[in-house]
N, C-alpha and C. Protein backbone atom coordinates (compact mmCIF):
# COMPACT_ATOMS: atom_id res chain seq x y z
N UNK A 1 6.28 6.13 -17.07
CA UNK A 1 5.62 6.45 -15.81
C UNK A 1 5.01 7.85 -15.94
N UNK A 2 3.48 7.99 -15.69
CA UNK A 2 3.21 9.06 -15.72
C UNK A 2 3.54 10.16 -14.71
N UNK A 3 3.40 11.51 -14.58
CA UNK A 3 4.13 12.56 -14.06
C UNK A 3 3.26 12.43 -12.34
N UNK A 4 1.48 11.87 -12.62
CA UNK A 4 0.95 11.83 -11.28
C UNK A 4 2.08 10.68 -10.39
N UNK A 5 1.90 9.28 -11.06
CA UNK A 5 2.64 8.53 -10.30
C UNK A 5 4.07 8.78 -9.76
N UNK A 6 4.66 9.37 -10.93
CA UNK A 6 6.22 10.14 -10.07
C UNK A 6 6.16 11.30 -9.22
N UNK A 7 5.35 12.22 -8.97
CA UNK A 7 4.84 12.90 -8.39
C UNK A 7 4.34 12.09 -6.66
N UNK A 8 3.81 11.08 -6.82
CA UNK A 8 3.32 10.14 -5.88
C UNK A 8 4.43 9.65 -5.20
N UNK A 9 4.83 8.66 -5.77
CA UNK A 9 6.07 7.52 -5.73
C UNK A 9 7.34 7.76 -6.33
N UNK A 10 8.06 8.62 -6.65
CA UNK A 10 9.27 8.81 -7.70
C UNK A 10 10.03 8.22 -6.64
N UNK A 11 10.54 8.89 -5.20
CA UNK A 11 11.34 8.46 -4.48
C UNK A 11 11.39 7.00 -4.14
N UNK A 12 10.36 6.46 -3.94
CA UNK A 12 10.18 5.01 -3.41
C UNK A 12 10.59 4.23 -4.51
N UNK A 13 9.86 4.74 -5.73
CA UNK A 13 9.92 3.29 -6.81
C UNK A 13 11.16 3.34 -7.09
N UNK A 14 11.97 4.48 -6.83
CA UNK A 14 13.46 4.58 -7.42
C UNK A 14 14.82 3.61 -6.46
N UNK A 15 13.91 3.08 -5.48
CA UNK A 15 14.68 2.49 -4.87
C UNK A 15 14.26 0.72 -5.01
N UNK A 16 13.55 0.28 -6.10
CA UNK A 16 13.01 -1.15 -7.00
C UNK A 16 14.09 -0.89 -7.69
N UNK A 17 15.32 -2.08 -8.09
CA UNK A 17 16.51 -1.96 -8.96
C UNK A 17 16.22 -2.74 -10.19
N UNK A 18 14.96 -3.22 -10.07
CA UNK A 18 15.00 -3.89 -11.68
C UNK A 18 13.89 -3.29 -12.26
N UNK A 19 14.21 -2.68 -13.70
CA UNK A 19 13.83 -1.87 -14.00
C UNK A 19 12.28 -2.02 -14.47
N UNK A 20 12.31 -3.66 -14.76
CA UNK A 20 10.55 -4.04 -15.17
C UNK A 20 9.93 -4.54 -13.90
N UNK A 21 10.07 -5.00 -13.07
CA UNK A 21 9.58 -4.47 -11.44
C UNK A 21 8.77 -3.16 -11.33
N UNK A 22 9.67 -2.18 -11.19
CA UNK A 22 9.61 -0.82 -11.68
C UNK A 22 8.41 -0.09 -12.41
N UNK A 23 8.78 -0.50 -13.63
CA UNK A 23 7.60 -0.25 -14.29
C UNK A 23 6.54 -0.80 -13.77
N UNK A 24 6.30 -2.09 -13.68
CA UNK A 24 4.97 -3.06 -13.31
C UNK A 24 4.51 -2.36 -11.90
N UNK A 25 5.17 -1.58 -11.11
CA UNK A 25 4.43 -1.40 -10.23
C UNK A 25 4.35 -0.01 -10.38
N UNK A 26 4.97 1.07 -10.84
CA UNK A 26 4.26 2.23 -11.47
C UNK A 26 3.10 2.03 -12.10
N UNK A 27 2.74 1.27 -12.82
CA UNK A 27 1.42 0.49 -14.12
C UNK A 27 0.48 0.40 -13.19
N UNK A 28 0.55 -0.31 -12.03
CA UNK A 28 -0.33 -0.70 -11.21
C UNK A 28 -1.18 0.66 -10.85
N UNK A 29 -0.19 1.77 -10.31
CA UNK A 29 -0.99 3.20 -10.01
C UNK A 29 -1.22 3.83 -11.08
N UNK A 30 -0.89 3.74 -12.19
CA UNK A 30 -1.39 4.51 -13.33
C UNK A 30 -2.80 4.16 -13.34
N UNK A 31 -2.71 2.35 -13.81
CA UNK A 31 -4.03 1.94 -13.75
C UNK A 31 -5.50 2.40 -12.90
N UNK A 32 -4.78 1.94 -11.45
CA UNK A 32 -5.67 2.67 -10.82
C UNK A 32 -6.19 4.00 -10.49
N UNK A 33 -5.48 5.27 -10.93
CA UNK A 33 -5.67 6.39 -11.05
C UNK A 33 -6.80 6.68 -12.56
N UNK A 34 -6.68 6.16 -13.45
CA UNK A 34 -7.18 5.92 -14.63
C UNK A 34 -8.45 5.24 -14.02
N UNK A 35 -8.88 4.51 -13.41
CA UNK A 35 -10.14 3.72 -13.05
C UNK A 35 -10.93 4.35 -11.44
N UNK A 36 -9.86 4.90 -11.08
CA UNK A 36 -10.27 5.61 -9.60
C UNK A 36 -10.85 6.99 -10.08
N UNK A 37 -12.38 7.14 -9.34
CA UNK A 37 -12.57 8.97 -9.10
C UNK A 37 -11.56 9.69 -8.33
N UNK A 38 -11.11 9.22 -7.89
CA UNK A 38 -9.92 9.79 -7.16
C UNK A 38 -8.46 10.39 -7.78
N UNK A 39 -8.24 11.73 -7.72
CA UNK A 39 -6.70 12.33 -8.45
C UNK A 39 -5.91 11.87 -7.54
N UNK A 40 -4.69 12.16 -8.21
CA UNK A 40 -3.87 12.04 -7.52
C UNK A 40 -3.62 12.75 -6.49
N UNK A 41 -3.90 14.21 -6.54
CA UNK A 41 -3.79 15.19 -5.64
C UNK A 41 -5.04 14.61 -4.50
N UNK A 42 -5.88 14.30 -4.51
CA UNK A 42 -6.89 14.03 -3.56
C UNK A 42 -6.00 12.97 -2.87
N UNK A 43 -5.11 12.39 -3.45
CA UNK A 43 -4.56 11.02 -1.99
C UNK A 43 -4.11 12.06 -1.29
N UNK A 44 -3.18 12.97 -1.50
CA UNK A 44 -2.38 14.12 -0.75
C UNK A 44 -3.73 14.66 0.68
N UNK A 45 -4.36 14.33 -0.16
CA UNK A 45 -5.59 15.68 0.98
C UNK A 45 -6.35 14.48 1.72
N UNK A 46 -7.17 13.28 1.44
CA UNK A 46 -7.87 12.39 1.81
C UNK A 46 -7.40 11.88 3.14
N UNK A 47 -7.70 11.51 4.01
CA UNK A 47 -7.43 10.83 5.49
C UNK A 47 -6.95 9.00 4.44
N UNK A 48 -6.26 8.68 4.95
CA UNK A 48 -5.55 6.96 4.73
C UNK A 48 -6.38 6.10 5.32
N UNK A 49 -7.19 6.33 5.72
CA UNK A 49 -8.73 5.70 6.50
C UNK A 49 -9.78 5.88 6.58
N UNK A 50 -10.91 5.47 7.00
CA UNK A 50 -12.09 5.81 6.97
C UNK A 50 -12.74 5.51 8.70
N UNK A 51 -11.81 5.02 9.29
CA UNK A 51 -12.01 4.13 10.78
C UNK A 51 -11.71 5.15 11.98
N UNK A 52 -11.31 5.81 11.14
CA UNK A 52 -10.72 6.69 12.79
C UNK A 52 -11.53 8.73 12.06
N UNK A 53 -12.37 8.88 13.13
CA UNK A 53 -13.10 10.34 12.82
C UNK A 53 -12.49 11.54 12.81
N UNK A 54 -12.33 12.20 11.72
CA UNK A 54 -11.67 13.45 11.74
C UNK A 54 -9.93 13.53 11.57
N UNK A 55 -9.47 12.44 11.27
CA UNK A 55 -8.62 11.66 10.66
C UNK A 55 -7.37 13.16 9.42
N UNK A 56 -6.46 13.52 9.92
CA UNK A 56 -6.01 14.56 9.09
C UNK A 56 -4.65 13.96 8.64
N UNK A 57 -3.69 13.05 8.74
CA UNK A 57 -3.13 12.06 8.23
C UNK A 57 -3.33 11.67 6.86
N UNK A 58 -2.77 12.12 5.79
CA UNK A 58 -3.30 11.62 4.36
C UNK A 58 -3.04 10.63 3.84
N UNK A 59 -3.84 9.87 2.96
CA UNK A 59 -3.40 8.84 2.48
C UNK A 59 -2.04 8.45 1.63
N UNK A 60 -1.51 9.66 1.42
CA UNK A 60 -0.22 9.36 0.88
C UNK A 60 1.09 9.42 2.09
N UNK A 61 0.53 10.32 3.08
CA UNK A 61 1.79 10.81 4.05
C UNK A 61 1.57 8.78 4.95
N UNK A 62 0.53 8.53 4.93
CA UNK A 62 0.69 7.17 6.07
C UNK A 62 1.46 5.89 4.48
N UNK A 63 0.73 6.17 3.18
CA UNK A 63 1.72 5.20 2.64
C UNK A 63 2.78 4.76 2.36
N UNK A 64 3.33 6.68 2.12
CA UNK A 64 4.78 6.78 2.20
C UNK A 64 5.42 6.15 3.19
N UNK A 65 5.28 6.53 4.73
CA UNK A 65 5.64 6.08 5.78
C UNK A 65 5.53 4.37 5.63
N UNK A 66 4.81 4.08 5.41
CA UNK A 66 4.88 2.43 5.70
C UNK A 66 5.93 2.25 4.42
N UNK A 67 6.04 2.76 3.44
CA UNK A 67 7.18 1.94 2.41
C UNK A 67 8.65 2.23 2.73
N UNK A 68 8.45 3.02 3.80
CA UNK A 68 9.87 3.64 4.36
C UNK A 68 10.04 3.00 5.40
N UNK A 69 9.30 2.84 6.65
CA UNK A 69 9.36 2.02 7.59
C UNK A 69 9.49 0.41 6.89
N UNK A 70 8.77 -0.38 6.37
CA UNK A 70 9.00 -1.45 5.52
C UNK A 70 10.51 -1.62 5.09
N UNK A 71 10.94 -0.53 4.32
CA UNK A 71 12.27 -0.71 3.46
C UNK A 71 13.35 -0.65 4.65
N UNK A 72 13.30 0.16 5.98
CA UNK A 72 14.36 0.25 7.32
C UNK A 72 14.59 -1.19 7.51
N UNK A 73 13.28 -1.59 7.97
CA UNK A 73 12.88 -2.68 8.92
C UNK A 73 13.59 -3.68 7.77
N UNK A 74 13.16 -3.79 6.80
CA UNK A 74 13.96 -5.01 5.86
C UNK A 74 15.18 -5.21 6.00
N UNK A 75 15.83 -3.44 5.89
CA UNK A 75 17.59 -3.84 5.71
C UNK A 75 18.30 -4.30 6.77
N UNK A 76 17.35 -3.74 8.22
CA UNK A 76 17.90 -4.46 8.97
C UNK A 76 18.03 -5.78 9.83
N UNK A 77 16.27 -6.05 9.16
CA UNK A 77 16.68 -7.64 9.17
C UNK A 77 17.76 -8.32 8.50
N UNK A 78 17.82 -7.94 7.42
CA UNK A 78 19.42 -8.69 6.46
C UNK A 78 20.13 -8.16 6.90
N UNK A 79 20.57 -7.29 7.57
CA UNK A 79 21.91 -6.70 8.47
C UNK A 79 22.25 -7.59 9.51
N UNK A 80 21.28 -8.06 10.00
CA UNK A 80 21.36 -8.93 11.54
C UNK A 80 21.71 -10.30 11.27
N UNK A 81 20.18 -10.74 10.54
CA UNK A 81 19.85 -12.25 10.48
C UNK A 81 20.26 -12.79 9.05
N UNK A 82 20.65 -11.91 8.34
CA UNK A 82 20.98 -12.59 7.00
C UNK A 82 20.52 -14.06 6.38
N UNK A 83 21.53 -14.98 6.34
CA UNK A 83 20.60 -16.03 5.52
C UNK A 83 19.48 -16.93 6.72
N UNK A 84 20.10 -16.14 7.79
CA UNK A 84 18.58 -17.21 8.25
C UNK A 84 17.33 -16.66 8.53
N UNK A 85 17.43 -15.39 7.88
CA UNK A 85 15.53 -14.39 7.23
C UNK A 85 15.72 -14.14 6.10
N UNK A 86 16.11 -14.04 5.85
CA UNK A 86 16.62 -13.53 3.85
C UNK A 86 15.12 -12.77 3.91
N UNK A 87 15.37 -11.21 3.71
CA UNK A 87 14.30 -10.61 3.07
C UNK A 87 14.52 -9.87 1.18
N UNK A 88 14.10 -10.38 0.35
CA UNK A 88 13.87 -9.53 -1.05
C UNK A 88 13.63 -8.67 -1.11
N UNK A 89 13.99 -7.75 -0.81
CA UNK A 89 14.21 -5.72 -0.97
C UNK A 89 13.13 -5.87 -2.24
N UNK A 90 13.25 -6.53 -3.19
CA UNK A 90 12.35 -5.79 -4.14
C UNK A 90 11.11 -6.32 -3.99
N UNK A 91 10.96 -7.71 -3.74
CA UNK A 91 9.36 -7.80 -3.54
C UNK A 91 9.12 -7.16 -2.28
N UNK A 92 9.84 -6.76 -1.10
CA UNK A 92 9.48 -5.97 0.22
C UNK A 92 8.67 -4.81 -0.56
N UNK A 93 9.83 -4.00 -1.35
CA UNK A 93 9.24 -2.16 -1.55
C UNK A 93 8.07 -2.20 -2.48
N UNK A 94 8.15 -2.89 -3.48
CA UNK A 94 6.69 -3.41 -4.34
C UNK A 94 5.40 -3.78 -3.67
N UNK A 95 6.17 -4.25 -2.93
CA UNK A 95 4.48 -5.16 -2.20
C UNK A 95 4.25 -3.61 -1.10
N UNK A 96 5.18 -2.96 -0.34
CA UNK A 96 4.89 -1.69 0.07
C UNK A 96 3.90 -1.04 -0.68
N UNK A 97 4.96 -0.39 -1.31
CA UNK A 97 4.09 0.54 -2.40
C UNK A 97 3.03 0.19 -2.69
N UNK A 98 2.62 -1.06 -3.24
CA UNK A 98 1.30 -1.40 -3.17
C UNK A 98 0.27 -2.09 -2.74
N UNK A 99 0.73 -1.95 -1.49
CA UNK A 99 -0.24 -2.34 -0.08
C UNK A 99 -1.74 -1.78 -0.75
N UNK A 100 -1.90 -0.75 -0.65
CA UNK A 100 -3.81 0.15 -0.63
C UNK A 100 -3.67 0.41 -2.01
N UNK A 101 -3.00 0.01 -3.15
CA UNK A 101 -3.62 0.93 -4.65
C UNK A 101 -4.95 0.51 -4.78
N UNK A 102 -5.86 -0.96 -4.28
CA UNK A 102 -6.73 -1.23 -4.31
C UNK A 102 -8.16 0.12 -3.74
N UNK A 103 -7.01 0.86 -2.56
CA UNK A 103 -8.04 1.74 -2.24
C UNK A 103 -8.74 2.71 -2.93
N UNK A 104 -7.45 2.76 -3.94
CA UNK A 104 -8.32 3.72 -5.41
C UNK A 104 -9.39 3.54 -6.03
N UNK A 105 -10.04 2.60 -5.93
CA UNK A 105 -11.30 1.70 -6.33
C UNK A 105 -11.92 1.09 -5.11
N UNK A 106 -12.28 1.39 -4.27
CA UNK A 106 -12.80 1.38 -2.80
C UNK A 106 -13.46 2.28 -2.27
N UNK A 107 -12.49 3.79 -2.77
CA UNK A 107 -13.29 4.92 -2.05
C UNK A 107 -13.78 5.89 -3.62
N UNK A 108 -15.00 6.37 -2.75
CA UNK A 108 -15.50 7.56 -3.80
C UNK A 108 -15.68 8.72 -3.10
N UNK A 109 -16.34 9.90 -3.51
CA UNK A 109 -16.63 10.88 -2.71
C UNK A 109 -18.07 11.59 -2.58
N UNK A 110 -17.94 11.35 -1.68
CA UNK A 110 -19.31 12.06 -1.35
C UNK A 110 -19.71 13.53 -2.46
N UNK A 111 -21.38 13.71 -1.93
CA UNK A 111 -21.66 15.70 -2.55
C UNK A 111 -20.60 16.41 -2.02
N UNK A 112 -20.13 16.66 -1.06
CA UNK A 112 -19.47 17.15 -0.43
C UNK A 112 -17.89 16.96 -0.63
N UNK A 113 -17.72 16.26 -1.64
CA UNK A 113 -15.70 16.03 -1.47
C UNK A 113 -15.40 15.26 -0.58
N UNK A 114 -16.25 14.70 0.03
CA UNK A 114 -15.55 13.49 1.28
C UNK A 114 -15.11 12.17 0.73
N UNK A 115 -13.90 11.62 1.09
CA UNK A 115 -13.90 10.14 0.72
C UNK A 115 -14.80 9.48 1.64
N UNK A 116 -15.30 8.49 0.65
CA UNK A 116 -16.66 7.35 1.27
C UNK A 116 -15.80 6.14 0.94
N UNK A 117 -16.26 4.99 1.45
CA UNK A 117 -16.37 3.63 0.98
C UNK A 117 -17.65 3.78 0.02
N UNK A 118 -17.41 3.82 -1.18
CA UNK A 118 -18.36 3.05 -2.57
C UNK A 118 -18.76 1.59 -2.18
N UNK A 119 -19.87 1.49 -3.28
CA UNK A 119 -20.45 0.47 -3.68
C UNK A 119 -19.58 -0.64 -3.72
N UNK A 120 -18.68 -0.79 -4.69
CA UNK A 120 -17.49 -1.68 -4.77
C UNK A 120 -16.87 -2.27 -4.26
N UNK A 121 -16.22 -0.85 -3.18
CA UNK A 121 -15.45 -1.28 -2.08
C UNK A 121 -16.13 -2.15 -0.94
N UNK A 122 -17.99 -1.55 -0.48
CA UNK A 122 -18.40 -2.65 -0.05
C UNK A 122 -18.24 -4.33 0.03
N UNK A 123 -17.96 -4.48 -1.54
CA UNK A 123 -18.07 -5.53 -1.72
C UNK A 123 -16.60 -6.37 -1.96
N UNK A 124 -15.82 -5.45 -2.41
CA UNK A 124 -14.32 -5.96 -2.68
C UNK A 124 -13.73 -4.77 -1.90
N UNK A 125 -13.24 -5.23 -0.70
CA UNK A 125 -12.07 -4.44 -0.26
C UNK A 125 -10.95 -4.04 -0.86
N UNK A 126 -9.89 -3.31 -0.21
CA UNK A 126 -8.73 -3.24 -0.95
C UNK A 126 -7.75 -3.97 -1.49
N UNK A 127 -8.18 -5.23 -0.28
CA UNK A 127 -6.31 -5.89 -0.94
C UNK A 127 -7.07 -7.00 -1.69
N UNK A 128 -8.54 -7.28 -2.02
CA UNK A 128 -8.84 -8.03 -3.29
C UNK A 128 -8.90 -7.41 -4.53
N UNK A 129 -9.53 -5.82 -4.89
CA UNK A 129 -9.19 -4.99 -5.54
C UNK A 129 -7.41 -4.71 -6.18
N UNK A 130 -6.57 -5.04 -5.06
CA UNK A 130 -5.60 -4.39 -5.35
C UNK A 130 -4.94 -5.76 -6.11
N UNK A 131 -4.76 -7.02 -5.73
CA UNK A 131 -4.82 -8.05 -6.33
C UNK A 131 -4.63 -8.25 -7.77
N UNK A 132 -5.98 -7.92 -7.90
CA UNK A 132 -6.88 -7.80 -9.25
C UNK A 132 -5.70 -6.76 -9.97
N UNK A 133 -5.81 -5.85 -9.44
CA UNK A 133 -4.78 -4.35 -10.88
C UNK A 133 -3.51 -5.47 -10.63
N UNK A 134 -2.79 -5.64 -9.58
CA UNK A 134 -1.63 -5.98 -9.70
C UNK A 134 -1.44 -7.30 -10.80
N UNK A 135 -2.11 -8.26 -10.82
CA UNK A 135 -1.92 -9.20 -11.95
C UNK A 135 -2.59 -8.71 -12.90
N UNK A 136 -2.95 -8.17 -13.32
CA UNK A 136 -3.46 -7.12 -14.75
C UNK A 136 -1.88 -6.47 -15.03
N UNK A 137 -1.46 -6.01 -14.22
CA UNK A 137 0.12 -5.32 -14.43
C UNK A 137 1.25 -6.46 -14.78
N UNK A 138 0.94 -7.57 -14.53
CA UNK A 138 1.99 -8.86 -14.27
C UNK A 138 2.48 -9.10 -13.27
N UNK A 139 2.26 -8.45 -12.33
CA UNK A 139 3.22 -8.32 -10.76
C UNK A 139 3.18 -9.66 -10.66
N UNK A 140 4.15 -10.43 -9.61
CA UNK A 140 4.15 -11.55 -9.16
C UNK A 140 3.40 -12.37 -8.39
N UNK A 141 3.30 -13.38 -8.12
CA UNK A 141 2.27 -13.79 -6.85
C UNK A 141 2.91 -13.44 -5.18
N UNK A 142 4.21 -13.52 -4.83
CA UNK A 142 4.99 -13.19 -4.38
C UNK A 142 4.67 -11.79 -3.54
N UNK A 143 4.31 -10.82 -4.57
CA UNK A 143 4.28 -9.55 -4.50
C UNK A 143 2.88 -9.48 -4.32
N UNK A 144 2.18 -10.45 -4.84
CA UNK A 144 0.16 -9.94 -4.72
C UNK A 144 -0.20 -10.61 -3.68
N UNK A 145 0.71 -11.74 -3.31
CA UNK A 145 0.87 -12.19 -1.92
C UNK A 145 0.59 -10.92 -0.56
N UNK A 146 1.57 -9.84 -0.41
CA UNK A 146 1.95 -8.91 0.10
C UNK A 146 0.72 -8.54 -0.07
N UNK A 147 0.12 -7.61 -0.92
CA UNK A 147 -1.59 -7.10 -0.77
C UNK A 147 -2.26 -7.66 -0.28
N UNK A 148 -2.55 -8.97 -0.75
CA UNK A 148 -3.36 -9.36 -0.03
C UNK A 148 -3.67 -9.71 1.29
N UNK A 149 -1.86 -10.01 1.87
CA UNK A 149 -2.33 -10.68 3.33
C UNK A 149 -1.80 -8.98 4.18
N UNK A 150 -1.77 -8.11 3.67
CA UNK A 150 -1.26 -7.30 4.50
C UNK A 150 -2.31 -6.83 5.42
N UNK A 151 -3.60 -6.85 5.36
CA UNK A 151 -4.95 -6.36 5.88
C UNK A 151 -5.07 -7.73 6.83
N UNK A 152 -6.31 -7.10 7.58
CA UNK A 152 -6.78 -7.97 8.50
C UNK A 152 -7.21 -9.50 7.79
N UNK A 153 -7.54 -9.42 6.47
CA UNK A 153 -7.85 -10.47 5.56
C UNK A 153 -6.59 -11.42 5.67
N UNK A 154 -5.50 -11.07 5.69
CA UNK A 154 -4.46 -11.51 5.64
C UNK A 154 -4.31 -12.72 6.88
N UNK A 155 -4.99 -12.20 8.15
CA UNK A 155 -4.48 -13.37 9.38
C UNK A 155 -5.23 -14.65 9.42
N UNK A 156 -6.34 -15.01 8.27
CA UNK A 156 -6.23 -16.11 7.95
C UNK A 156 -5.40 -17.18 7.25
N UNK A 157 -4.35 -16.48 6.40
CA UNK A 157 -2.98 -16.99 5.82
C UNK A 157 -1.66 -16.95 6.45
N UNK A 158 -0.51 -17.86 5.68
CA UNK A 158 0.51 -17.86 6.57
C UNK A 158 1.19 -16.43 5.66
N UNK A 159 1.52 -15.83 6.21
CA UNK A 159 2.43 -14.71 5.58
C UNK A 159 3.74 -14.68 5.07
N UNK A 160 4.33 -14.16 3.97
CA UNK A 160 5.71 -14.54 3.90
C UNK A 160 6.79 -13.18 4.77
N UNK A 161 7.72 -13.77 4.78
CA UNK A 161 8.56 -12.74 5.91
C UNK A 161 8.04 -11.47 5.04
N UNK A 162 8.26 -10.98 3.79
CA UNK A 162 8.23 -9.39 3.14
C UNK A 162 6.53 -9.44 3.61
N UNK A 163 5.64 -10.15 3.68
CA UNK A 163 4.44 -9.93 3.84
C UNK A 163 4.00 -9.30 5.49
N UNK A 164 5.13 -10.06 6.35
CA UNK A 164 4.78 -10.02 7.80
C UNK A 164 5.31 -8.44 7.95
N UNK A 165 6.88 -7.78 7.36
CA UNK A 165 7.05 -6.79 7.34
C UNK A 165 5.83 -5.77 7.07
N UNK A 166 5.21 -6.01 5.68
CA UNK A 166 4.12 -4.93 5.08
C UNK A 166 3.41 -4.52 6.58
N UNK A 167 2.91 -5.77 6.59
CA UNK A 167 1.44 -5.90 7.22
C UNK A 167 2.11 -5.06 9.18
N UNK A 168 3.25 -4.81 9.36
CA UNK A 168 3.59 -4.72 10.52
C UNK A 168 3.61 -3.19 10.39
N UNK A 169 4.48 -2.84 9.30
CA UNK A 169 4.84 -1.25 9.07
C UNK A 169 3.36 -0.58 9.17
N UNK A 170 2.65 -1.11 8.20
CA UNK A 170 0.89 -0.76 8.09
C UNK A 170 0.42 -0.73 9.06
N UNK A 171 0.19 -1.44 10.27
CA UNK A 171 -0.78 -1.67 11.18
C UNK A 171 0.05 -0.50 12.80
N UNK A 172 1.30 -0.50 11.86
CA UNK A 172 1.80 0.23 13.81
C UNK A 172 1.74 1.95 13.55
N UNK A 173 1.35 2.24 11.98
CA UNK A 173 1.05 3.70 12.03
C UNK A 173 -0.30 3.77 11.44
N UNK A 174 -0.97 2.71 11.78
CA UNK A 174 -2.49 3.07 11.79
C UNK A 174 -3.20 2.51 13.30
N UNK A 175 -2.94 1.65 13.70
CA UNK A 175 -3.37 1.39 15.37
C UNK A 175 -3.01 2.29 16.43
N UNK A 176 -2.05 2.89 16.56
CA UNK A 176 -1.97 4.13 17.42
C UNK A 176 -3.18 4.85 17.12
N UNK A 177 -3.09 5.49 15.87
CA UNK A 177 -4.58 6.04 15.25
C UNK A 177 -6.00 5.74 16.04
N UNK A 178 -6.11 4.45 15.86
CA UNK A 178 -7.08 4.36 16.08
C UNK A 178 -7.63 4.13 17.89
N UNK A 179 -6.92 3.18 17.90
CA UNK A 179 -7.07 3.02 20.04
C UNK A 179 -5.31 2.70 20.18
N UNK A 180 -5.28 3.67 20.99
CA UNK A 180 -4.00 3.94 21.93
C UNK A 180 -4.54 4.09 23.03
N UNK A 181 -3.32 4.03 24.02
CA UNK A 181 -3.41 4.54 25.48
C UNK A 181 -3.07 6.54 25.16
N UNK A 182 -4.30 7.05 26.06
CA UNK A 182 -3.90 8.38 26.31
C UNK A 182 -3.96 8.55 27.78
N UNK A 183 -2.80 8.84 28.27
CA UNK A 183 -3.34 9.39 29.70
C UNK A 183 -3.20 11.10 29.70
C-alpha cells in the first residue's frame, strides 16, 4: 500500500480483516491516484461535490464520514436484527471506501486549481468509472455492486442491504448540503 493511500485510508482499510480484501481495495486508490490529475493531498482540499456552491467540506472529510457512518450503522444492524439482516462488515467497509474512487477520474482542474467535472466524467460518471478500477483490482461483484448502486444511478436497481447502507450514509451527509430546511 502506498504511503498516499495510507495517508488517505490507513484507519478505515485497517478495519477490512481479510487481508486480500485489503489490499484489493487499497489497489483500487493507488490505481486511481496513478490515472487521476488529482493528488492525494488535493482530495484533502477539494469540496466532495460539485452541486452545492462554495462547498468547503472536502472530499476526503465527507468520505471518511460516510465509511464511518456506514461501518456504525452496519454493526448495529447485526446488533439488533442479526440473522434476519445479516450485514458483511467487509463488503459494507469496501464498498464504503469505495463509493467515489471513480471520482478520481471524473474531476480535473481548472487554470485556476478548481475541481471541474472533465470530459470523461461527462460521459462516465463515478460509480461507472469506479466499477471499471474496481474489477481491474479483482474486487467482487458484491462490492462493485455497492459503487455502483450507491448514486442516484443506483435507484433503478434493487440494492443489496451493504448497498442500501452505502447509498444512505452518502446521501444524508450530502443532502443536508445541498437543500435543507433553514429557518
Amino acid at each position: 500500500m502506498t504511503e498516499d493511500v495510507k495517508k488517505l485510508w490507513g484507519e478505515e482499510l485497517a478495519w477490512i480483516k481479510d487481508d486480500e480484501l485489503r489490499a484489493k481495495t487499497a489497489k483500487c486508490w493507488e490505481l486511481a491516484l496513478e490515472r487521476s490529475v488529482l493528488s492525494a493531498d488535493d482530495l484533502n482540499e477539494i469540496p466532495f461535490t460539485l452541486l452545492v456552491p462554495d462547498l468547503k467540506v472536502s472530499f476526503m472529510a465527507h468520505k471518511r464520514s460516510v465509511a464511518h457512518i456506514a461501518r456504525d450503522a452496519g454493526n448495529q444492524m447485526n446488533k439488533f436484527y442479526k440473522d434476519d439482516l445479516p450485514v458483511n462488515m467487509e463488503v459494507l467497509i469496501s464498498g464504503a471506501i469505495l463509493a467515489d474512487v471513480g471520482k478520481l477520474l471524473e474531476y480535473v482542474k481548472d487554470e485556476n486549481g478548481k475541481a471541474i467535472q472533465g470530459t470523461y466524467g461527462k460521459y462516465l460518471r463515478h460509480p461507472f468509472s469506479g466499477v471499471s478500477i474496481a474489477e481491474e483490482c479483482g474486487i467482487s461483484a458484491e462490492i462493485c455492486h455497492i459503487i455502483a448502486a450507491h448514486a442516484t444511478e443506483g435507484n433503478l436497481v434493487k440494492r443489496s442491504t451493504e448497498a442500501y447502507v452505502v447509498h444512505h450514509a452518502d446521501f444524508m451527509t450530502f443532502l443536508p448540503f445541498k437543500s435543507r430546511l433553514q429557518i
